[in-house]
Protein backbone atom coordinates (compact mmCIF):
# COMPACT_ATOMS: atom_id res chain seq x y z
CA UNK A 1 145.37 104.55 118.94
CA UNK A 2 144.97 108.03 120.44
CA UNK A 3 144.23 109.40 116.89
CA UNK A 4 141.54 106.71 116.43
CA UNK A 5 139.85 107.57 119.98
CA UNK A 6 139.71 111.19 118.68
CA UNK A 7 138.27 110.25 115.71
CA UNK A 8 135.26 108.43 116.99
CA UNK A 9 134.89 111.32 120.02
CA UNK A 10 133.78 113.87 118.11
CA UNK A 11 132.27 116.30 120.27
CA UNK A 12 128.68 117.73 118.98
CA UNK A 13 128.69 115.40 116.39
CA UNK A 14 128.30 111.30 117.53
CA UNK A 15 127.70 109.73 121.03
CA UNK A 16 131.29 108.91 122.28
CA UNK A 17 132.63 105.69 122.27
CA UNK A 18 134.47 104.20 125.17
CA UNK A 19 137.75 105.19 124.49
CA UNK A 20 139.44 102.28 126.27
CA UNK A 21 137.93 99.47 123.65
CA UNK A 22 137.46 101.54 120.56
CA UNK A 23 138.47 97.95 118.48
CA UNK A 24 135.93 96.14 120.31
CA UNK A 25 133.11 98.94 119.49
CA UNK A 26 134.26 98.88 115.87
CA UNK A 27 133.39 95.53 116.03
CA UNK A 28 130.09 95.19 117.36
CA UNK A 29 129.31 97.55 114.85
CA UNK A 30 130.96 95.86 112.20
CA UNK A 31 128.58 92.98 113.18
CA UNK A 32 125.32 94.26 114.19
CA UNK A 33 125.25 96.27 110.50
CA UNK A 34 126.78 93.03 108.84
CA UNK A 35 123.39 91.45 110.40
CA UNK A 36 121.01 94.59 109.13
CA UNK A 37 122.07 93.97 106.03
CA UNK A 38 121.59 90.29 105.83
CA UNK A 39 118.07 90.06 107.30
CA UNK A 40 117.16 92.60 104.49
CA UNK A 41 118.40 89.94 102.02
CA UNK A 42 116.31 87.38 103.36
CA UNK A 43 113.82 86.87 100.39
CA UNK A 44 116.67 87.27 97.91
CA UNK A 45 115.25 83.52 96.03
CA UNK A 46 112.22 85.94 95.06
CA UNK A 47 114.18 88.56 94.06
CA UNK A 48 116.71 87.35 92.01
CA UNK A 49 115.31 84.39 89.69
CA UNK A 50 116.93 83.27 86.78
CA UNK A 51 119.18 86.07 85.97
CA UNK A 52 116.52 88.32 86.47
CA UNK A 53 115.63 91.08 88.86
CA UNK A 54 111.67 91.19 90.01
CA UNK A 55 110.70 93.76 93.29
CA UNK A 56 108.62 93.11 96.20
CA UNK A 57 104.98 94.78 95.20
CA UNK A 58 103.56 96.86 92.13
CA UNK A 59 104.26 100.59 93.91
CA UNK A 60 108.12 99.27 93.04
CA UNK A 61 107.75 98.51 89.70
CA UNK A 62 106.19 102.15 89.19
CA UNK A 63 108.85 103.78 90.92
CA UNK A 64 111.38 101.85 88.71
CA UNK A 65 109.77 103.40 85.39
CA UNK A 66 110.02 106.89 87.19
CA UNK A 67 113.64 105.66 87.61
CA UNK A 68 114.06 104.39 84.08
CA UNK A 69 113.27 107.88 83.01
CA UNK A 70 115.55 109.81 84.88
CA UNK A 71 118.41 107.46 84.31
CA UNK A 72 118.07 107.53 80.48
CA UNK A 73 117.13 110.92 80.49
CA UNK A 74 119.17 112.88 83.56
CA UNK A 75 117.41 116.05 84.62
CA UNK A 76 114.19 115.05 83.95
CA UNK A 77 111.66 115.75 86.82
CA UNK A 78 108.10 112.91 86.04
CA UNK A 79 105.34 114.62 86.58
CA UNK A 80 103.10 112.57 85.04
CA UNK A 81 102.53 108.99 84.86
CA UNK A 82 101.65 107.97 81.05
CA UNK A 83 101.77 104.71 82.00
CA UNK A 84 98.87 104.59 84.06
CA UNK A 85 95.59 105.25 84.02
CA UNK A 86 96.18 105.33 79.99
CA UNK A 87 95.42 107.39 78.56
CA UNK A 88 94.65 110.56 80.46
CA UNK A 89 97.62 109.49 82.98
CA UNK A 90 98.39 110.46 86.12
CA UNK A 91 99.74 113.29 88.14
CA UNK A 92 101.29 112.05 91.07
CA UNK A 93 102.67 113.10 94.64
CA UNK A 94 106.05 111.16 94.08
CA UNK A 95 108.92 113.37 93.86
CA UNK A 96 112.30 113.39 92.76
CA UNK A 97 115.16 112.68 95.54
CA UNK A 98 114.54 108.90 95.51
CA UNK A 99 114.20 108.82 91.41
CA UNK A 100 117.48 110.55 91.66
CA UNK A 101 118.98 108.57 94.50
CA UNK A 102 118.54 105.09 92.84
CA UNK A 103 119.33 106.16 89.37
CA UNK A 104 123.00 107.61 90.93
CA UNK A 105 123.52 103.75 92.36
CA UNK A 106 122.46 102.61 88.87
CA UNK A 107 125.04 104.83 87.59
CA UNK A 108 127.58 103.72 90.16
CA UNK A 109 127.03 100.07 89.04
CA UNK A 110 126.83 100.26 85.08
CA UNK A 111 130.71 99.35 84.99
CA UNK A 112 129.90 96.50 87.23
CA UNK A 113 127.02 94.92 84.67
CA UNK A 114 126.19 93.43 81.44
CA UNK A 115 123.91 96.51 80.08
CA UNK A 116 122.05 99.59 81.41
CA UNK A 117 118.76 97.68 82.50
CA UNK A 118 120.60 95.11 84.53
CA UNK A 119 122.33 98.19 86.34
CA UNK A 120 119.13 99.68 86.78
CA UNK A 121 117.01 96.38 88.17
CA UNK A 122 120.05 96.23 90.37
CA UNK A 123 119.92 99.56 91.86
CA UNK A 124 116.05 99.40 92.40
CA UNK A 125 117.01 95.56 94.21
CA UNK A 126 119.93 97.16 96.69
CA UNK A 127 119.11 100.65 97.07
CA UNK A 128 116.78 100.18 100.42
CA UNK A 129 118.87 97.43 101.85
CA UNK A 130 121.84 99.95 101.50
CA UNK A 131 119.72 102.60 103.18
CA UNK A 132 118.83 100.52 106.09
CA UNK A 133 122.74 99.48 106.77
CA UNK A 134 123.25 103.67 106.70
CA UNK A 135 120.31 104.38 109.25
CA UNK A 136 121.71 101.79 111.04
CA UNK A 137 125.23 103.32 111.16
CA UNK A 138 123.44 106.62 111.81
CA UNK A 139 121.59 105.61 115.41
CA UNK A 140 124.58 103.47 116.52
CA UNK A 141 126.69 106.82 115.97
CA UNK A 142 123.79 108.91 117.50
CA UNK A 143 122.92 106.51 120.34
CA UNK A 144 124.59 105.89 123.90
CA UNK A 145 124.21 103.14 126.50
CA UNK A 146 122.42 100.39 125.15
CA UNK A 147 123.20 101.07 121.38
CA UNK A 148 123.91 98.05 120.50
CA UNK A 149 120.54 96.97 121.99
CA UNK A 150 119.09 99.49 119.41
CA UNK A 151 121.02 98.65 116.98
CA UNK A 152 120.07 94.80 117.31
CA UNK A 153 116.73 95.68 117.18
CA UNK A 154 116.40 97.50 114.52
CA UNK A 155 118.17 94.59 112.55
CA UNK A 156 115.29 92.44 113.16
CA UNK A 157 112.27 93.91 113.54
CA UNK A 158 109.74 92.60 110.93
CA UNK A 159 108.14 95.98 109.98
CA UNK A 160 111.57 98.01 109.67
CA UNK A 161 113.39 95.16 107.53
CA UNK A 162 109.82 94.74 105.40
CA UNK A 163 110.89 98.77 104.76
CA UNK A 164 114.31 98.18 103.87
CA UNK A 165 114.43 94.88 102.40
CA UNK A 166 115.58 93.67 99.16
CA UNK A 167 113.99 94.27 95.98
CA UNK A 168 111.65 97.14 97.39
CA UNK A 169 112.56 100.48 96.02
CA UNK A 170 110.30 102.17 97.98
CA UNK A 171 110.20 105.67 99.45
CA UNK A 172 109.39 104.55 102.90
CA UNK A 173 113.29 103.20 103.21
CA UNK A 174 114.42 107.34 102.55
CA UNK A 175 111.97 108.34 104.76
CA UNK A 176 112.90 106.07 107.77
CA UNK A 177 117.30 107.67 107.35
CA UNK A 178 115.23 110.88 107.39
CA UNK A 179 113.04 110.57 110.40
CA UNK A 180 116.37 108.72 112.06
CA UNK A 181 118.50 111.93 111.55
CA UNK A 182 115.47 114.73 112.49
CA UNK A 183 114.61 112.83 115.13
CA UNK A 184 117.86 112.39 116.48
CA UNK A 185 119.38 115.50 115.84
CA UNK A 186 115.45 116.80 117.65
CA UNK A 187 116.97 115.22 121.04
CA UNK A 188 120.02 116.18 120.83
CA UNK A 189 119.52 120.03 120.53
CA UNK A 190 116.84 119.75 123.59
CA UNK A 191 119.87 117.92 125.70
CA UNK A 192 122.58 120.09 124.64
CA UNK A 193 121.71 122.61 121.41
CA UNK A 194 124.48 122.97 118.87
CA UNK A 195 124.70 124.37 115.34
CA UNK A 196 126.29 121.04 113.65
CA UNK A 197 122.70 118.91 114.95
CA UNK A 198 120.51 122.01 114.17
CA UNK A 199 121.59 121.77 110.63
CA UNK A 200 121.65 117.71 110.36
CA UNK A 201 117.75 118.05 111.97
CA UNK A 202 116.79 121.11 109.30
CA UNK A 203 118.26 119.23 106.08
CA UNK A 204 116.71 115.81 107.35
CA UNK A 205 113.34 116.73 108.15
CA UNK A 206 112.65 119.20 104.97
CA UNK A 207 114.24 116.31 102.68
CA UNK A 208 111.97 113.94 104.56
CA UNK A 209 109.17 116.45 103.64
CA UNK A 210 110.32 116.71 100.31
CA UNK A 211 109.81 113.25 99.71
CA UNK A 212 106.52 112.83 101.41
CA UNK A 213 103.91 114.88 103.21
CA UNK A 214 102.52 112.63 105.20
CA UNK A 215 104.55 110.88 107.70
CA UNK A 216 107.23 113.07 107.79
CA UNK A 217 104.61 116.48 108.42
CA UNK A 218 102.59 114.11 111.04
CA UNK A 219 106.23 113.72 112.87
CA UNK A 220 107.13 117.30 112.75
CA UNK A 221 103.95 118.40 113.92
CA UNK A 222 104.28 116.48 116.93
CA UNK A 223 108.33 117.40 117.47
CA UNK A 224 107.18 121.29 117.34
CA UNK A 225 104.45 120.81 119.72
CA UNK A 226 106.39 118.89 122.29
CA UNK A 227 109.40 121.17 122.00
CA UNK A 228 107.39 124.01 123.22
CA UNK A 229 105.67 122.21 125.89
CA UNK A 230 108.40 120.87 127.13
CA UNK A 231 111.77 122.44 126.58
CA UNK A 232 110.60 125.90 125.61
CA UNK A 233 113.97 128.17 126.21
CA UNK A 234 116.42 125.38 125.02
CA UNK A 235 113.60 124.98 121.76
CA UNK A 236 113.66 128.46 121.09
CA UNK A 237 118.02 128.94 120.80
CA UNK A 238 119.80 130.69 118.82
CA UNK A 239 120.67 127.22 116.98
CA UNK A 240 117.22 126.92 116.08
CA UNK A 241 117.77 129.83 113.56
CA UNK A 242 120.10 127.54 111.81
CA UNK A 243 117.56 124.57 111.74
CA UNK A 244 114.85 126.53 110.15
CA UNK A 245 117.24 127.93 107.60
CA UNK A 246 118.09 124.87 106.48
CA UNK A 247 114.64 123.17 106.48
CA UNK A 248 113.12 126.48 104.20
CA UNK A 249 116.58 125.66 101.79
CA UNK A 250 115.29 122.33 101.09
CA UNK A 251 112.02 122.84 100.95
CA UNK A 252 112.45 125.66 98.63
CA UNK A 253 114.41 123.58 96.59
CA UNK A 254 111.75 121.39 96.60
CA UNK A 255 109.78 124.07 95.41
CA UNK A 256 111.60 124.76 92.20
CA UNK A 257 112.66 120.95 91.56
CA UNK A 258 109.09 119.09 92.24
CA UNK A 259 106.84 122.57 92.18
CA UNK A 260 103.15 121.95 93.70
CA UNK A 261 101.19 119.19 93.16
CA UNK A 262 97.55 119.97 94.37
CA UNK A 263 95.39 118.04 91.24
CA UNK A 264 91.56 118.02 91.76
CA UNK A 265 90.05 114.59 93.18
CA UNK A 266 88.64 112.62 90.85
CA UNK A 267 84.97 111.61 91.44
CA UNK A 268 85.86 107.83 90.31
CA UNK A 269 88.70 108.20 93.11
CA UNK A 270 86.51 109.62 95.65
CA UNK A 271 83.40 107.26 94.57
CA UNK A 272 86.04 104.36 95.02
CA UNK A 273 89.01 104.88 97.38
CA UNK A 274 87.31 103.28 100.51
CA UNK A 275 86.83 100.24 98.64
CA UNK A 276 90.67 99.98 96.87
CA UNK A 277 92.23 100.84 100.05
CA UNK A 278 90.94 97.67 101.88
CA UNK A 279 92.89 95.71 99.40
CA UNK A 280 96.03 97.60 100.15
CA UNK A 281 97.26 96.26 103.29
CA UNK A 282 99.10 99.20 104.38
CA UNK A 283 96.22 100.94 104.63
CA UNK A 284 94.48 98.50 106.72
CA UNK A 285 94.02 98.73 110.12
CA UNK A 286 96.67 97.21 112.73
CA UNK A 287 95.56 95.29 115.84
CA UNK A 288 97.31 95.70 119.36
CA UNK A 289 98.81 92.26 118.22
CA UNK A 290 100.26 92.99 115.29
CA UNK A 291 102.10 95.92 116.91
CA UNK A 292 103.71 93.51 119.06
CA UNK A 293 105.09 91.56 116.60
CA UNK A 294 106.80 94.45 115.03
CA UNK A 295 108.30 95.92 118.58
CA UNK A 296 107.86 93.35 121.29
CA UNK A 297 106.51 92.99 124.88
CA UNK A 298 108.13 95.87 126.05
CA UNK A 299 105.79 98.03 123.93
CA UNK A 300 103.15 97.34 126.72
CA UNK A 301 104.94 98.86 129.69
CA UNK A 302 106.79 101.51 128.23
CA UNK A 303 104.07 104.40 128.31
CA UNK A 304 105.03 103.77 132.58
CA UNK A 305 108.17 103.50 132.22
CA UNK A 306 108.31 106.47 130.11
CA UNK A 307 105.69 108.27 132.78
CA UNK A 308 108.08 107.26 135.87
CA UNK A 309 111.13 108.67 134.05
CA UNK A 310 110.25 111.78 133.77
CA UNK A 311 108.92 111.91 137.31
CA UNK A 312 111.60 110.19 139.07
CA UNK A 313 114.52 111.48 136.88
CA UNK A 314 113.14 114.54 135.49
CA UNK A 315 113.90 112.96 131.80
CA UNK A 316 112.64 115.44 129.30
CA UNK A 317 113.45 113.45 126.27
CA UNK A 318 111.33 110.96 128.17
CA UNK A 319 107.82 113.05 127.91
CA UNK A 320 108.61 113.24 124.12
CA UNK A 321 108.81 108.93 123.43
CA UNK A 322 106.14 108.88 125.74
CA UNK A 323 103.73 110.74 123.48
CA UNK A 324 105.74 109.56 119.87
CA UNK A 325 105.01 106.30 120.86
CA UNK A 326 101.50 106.60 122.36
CA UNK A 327 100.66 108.88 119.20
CA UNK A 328 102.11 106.27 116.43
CA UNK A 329 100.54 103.43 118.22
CA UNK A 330 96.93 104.69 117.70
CA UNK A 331 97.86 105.65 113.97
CA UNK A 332 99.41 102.53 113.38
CA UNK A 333 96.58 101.00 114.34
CA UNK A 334 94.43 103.15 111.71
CA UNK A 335 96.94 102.57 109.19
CA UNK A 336 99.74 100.05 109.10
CA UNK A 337 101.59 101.93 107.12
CA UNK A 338 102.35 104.19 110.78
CA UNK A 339 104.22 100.98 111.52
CA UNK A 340 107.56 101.90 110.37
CA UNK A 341 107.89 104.69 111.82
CA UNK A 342 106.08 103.00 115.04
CA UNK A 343 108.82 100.44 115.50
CA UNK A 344 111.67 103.28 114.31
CA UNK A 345 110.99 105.40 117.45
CA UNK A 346 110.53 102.41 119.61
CA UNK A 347 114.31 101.52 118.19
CA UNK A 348 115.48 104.91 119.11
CA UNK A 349 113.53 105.23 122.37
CA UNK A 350 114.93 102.11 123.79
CA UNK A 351 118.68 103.48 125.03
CA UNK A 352 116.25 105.71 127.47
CA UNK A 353 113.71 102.64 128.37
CA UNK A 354 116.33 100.58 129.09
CA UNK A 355 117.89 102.87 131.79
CA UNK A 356 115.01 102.40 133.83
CA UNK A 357 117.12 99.00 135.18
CA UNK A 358 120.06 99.05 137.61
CA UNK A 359 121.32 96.73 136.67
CA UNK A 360 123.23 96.01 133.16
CA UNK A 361 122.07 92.71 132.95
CA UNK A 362 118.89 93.07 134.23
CA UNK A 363 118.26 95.13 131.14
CA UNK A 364 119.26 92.83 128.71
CA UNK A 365 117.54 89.76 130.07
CA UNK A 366 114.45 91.58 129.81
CA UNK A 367 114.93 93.09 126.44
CA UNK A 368 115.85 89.77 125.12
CA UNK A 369 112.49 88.03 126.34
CA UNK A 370 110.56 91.46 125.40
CA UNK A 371 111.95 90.00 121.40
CA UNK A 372 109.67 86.71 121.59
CA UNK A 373 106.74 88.29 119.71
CA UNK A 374 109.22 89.01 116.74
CA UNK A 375 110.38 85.76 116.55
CA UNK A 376 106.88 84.37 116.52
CA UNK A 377 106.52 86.33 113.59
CA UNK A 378 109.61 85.73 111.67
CA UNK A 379 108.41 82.12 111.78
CA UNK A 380 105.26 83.21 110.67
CA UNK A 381 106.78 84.45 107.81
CA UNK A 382 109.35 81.82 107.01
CA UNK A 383 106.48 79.04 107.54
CA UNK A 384 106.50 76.04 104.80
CA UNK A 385 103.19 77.29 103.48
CA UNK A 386 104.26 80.65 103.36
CA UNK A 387 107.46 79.59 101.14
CA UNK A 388 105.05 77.98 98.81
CA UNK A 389 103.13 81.00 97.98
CA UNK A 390 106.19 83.08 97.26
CA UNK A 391 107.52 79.95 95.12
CA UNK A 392 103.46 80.63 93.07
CA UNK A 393 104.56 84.14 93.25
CA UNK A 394 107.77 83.33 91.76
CA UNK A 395 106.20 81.48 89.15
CA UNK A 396 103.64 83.99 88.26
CA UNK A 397 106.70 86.56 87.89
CA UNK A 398 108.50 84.67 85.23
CA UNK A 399 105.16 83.98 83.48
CA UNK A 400 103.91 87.64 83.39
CA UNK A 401 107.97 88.73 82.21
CA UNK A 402 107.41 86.43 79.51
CA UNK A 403 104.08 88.16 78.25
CA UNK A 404 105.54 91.65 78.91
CA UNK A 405 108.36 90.77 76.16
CA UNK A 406 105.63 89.85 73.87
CA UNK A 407 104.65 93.57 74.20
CA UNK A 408 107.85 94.89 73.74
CA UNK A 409 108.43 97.15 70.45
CA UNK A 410 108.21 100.59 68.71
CA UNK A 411 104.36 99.92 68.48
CA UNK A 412 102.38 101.55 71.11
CA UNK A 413 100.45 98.98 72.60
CA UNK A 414 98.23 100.28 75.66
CA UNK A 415 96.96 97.35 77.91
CA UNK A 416 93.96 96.27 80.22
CA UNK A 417 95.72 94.19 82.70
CA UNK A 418 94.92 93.15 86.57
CA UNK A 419 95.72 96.37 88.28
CA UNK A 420 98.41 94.20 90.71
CA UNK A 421 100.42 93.42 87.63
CA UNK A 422 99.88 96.20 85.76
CA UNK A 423 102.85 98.49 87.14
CA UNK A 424 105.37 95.25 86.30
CA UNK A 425 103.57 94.52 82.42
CA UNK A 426 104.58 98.96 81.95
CA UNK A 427 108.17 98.52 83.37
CA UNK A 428 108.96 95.22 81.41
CA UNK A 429 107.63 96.23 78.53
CA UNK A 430 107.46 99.80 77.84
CA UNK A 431 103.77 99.80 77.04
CA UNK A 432 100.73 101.97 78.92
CA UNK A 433 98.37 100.33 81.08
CA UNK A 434 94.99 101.39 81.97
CA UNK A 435 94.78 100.43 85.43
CA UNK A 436 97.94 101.00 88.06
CA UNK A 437 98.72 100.67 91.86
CA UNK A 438 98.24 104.41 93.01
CA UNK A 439 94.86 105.52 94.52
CA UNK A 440 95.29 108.22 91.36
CA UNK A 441 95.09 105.56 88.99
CA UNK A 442 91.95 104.36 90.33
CA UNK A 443 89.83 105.71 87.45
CA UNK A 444 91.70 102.94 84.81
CA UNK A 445 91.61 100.47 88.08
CA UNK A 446 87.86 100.59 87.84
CA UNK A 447 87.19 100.45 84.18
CA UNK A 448 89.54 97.39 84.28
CA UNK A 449 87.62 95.53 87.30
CA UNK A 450 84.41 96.57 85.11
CA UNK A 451 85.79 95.16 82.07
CA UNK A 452 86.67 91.52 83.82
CA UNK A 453 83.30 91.52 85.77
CA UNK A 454 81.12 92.05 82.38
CA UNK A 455 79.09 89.68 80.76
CA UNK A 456 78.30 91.79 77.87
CA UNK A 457 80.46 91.85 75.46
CA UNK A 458 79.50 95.10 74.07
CA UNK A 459 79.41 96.65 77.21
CA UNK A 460 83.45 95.29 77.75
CA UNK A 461 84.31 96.54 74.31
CA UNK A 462 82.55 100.04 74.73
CA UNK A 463 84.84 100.08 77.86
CA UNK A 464 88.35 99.33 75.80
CA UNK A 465 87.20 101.43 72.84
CA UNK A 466 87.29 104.43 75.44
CA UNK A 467 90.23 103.62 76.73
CA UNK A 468 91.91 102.87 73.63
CA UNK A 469 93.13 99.41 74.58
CA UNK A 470 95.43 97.20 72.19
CA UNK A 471 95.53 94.41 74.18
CA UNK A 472 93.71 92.30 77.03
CA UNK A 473 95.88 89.90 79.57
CA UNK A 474 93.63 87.24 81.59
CA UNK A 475 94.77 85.95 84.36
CA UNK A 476 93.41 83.58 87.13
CA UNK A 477 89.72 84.61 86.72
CA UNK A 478 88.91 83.37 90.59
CA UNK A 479 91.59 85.89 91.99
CA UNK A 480 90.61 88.70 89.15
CA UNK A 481 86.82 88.58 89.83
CA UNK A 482 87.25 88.53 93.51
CA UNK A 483 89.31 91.40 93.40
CA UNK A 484 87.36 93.32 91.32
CA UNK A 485 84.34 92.62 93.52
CA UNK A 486 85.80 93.98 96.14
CA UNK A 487 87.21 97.75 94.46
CA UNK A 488 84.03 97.82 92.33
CA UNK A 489 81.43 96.78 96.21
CA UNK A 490 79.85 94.55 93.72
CA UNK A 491 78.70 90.58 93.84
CA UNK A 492 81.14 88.58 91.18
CA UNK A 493 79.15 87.04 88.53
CA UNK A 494 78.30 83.04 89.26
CA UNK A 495 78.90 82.72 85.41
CA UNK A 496 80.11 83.78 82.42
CA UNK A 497 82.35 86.96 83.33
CA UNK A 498 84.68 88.23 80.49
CA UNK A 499 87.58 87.17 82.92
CA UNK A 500 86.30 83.97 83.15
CA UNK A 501 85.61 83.44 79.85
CA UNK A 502 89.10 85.17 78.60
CA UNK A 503 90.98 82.67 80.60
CA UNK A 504 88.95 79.24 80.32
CA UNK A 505 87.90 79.80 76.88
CA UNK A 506 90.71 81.37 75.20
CA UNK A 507 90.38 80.21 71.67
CA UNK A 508 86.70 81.26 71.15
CA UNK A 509 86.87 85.14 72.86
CA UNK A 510 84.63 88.07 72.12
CA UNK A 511 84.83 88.79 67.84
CA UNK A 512 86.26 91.92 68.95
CA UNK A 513 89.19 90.46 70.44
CA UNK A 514 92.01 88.01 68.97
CA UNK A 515 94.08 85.17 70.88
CA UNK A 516 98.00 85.92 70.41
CA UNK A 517 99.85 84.53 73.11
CA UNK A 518 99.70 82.27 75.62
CA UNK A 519 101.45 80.34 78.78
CA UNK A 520 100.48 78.38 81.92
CA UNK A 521 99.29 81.87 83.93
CA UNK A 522 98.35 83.98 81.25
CA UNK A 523 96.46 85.00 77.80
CA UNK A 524 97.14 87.75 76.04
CA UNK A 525 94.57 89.18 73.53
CA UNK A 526 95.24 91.72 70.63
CA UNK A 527 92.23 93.77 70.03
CA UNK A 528 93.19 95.18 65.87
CA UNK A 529 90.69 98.30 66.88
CA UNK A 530 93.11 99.32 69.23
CA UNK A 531 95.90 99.84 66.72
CA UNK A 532 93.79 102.15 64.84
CA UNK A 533 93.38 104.82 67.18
């Protein structure tokens, strides 16, 4: 037992346990990451449908063809995306670590499964659950009092398991074990510097940059500023030497890995972006609400109680929650994507909120009525009439799978599809699509919304002559046109849209375009000009 006690006490590296009930510890653990991991399976009926593996929203289904490429060819970095936008592609700001990271676990389970793209669907499915369990296991390790409190809540908030959850290979679910660590490791080296956190803090926050430079430089930013103001000698130790070292390694690595990526803006993307992005709801804006819902009641008085701890108890780490939180509020409200990162540091500030009470029990009581708004929404989402959307959705999957086989071959086959399903018809089935799900990809979005808003046909054709289109898939011409409206800022046609008259009309299209599949959801068009060019 004494061994075991050493183990989990080790000094500059994890919070110690209380030696006297090290079991009991190892439980609660055991449990609370047993319960992480099960919330993020909660919409496994979507995810895994009739022996076949379908992700949470299009960005996934591009990231998995990044994946498929590095897994069938290792060492290749994508730098361009041929299968959107066809056919000048894309050059993207993805980057490698996560491509990497989830073709590894593909690698790891090929033994374990029938063939090399059931390992791979797999991988994309687990890979951000698994990361959620390990940033988990990071802040119980990093946190003190009132861990398990932290711990809890980080299981269930809505916003953090939406970032983790099954079947949504995603970047945001590296980012948030990133942001843990620097973040962590941040406080500890202002409490009590050492060169094992320096390190942890230097490696996590230039991978976190390495993977994206928005958040994570947003977060620095703010960590740099309010280490200066506020713990300027202990900020400025010799440790720190070691932090920056490690943070130029990475990103330096980066560097030679990933290179650069500045490409011009595209007037199309400039012309258009404020339109697209209102249909993206994580770039929509976040009402005072809606932030409850993701962190709870206790959101609302913890600016105070942040205030009156580093007043009454001279709390230094307090002044730095104090403006995280007040900071990723207002951006959270500008952009919901802020909201992980929102309720992450609400998570990791709540050891220090919860100190504010005397008493043990006082503290829990209240943090356990503080949860109500997250409840509210987890029956929000579970709601009857939300389960019969995702059963449409489910429905919809299977039917566009179907036409993506159709597709499949050696032929080269570039489509015009919705731009929603687009990322999902170039993963299935190996063929280019004009439009796609990044804001780069907006130029093929466009043309495509143009294309299912015209009601000339020569006009449409002129439009998949220049993008060299082989085939046309029609879907739901209400949801198509309305979308489309909205990128394109113009009224939808009260008749006789190509959409429209794709889908309602199938066997008597445009003499330019030729009927050769069809199923309840879909219609799939072969246009023989297309195979010319």
């Amino acid at each position: 037992m004494d061994r075991f006690s050493r183990f989990w006490n080790l000094p500059g590296v994890i919070s110690p346990l209380p030696s006297r009930k090290p079991l009991a510890s190892l439980g609660a653990l055991l449990v609370l990451l047993a319960l992480t991991g099960w919330l993020r399976c909660w919409n496994h009926a979507e995810v895994f449908v009739d022996g076949k593996t379908f992700f949470v929203d299009p960005d996934c289904y591009s990231r998995m063809t990044r994946v498929q490429q590095v897994f069938e060819h290792p060492g290749t970095v994508v730098h361009r995306h041929a299968f959107e936008n066809w056919p000048q592609g894309t050059q993207p700001h993805t980057t490698a670590p996560f491509d990497y990271l989830t073709a590894a676990l593909a690698g790891g389970l090929r033994p374990f499964t029938p063939d090399s793209q059931a390992a791979l669907d797999r991988a994309g499915a687990w890979i951000s659950p698994l990361l959620g369990v390990l940033t988990a296991a990071f802040l119980w390790f990093w946190g003190g009092r009132y861990r398990a409190a932290m711990l809890f809540f980080f299981a269930v908030s809505p916003i953090l398991v939406h970032g983790t959850v099954l079947g949504r290979p995603d970047h945001q679910s590296l980012l948030l074990l990133c942001m843990a660590v620097a973040l962590g490791a941040e406080t500890r080296l202002w409490e009590n510097p050492s060169r094992g956190w320096a390190l942890a803090g230097g490696l996590a926050w230039g991978l976190g940059l390495w993977v994206s430079l928005y958040e994570p430089l947003g977060l620095l930013a703010i960590t740099l500023l309010l280490g200066v103001a506020l713990v300027r000698k202990r900020f400025f130790s010799w440790d720190r030497l070691a932090w920056g070292a490690a943070l130029a390694g990475v990103l330096l690595l980066a560097a030679l890995v990933d290179g650069w990526r500045m490409p011009a803006s595209d007037p199309v993307v400039l012309a258009y972006f404020a339109n697209w992005s209102k249909t993206i709801g994580e770039l929509t804006r976040m009402p005072f609400v809606g932030l409850l819902h993701w962190t709870g009641w206790l959101l609302i008085p913890a600016p105070l109680l942040f205030l009156w701890l580093g007043w009454k108890k001279r709390d230094r780490t307090a002044g730095f929650w104090f403006v995280l939180l007040l900071t990723l509020s207002a951006l959270t409200y500008w952009q919901a994507r802020w909201g992980y990162f929102l309720a992450l540091v609400f998570a990791m500030a709540l050891p220090s909120l919860l100190n504010v009470f005397s008493k043990r029990w006082l503290a829990i009581l209240v943090f356990a009525v503080s949860l109500w708004p997250l409840t509210v929404e987890w029956d929000r989402q579970l709601d009857p009439k939300n389960t019969a959307l995702r059963n449409e959705q489910r429905r919809d999957n299977l039917a566009l799978y179907d036409v993506a086989q159709t597709l499949r071959g050696k032929l080269q086959l570039p489509v015009l599809a919705p731009w929603w399903q687009s990322p999902a018809l170039a993963y299935w089935s190996g063929q280019p699509c004009v439009a796609g799900s990044s804001h780069e990809s907006l130029p093929g979005t466009v043309d495509a919304s143009r294309f299912y808003l015209s009601r000339d046909p020569a006009a449409a054709e002129a439009i998949l002559a220049r993008r060299r289109v082989a085939c046309v898939v029609a879907y739901d011409p209400d949801r198509v046109n309305a979308v489309s409206s909205a990128i394109l800022g113009e009224p939808v046609p009260p008749k006789g849209s190509m959409s429209r008259l794709l889908y309602e009309r199938p066997h008597s299209p445009p003499p330019f375009l030729q009927l050769v599949y069809s199923n309840a959801d879909f219609r799939v068009f072969l246009r023989p000009a297309g195979l010319e060019q």
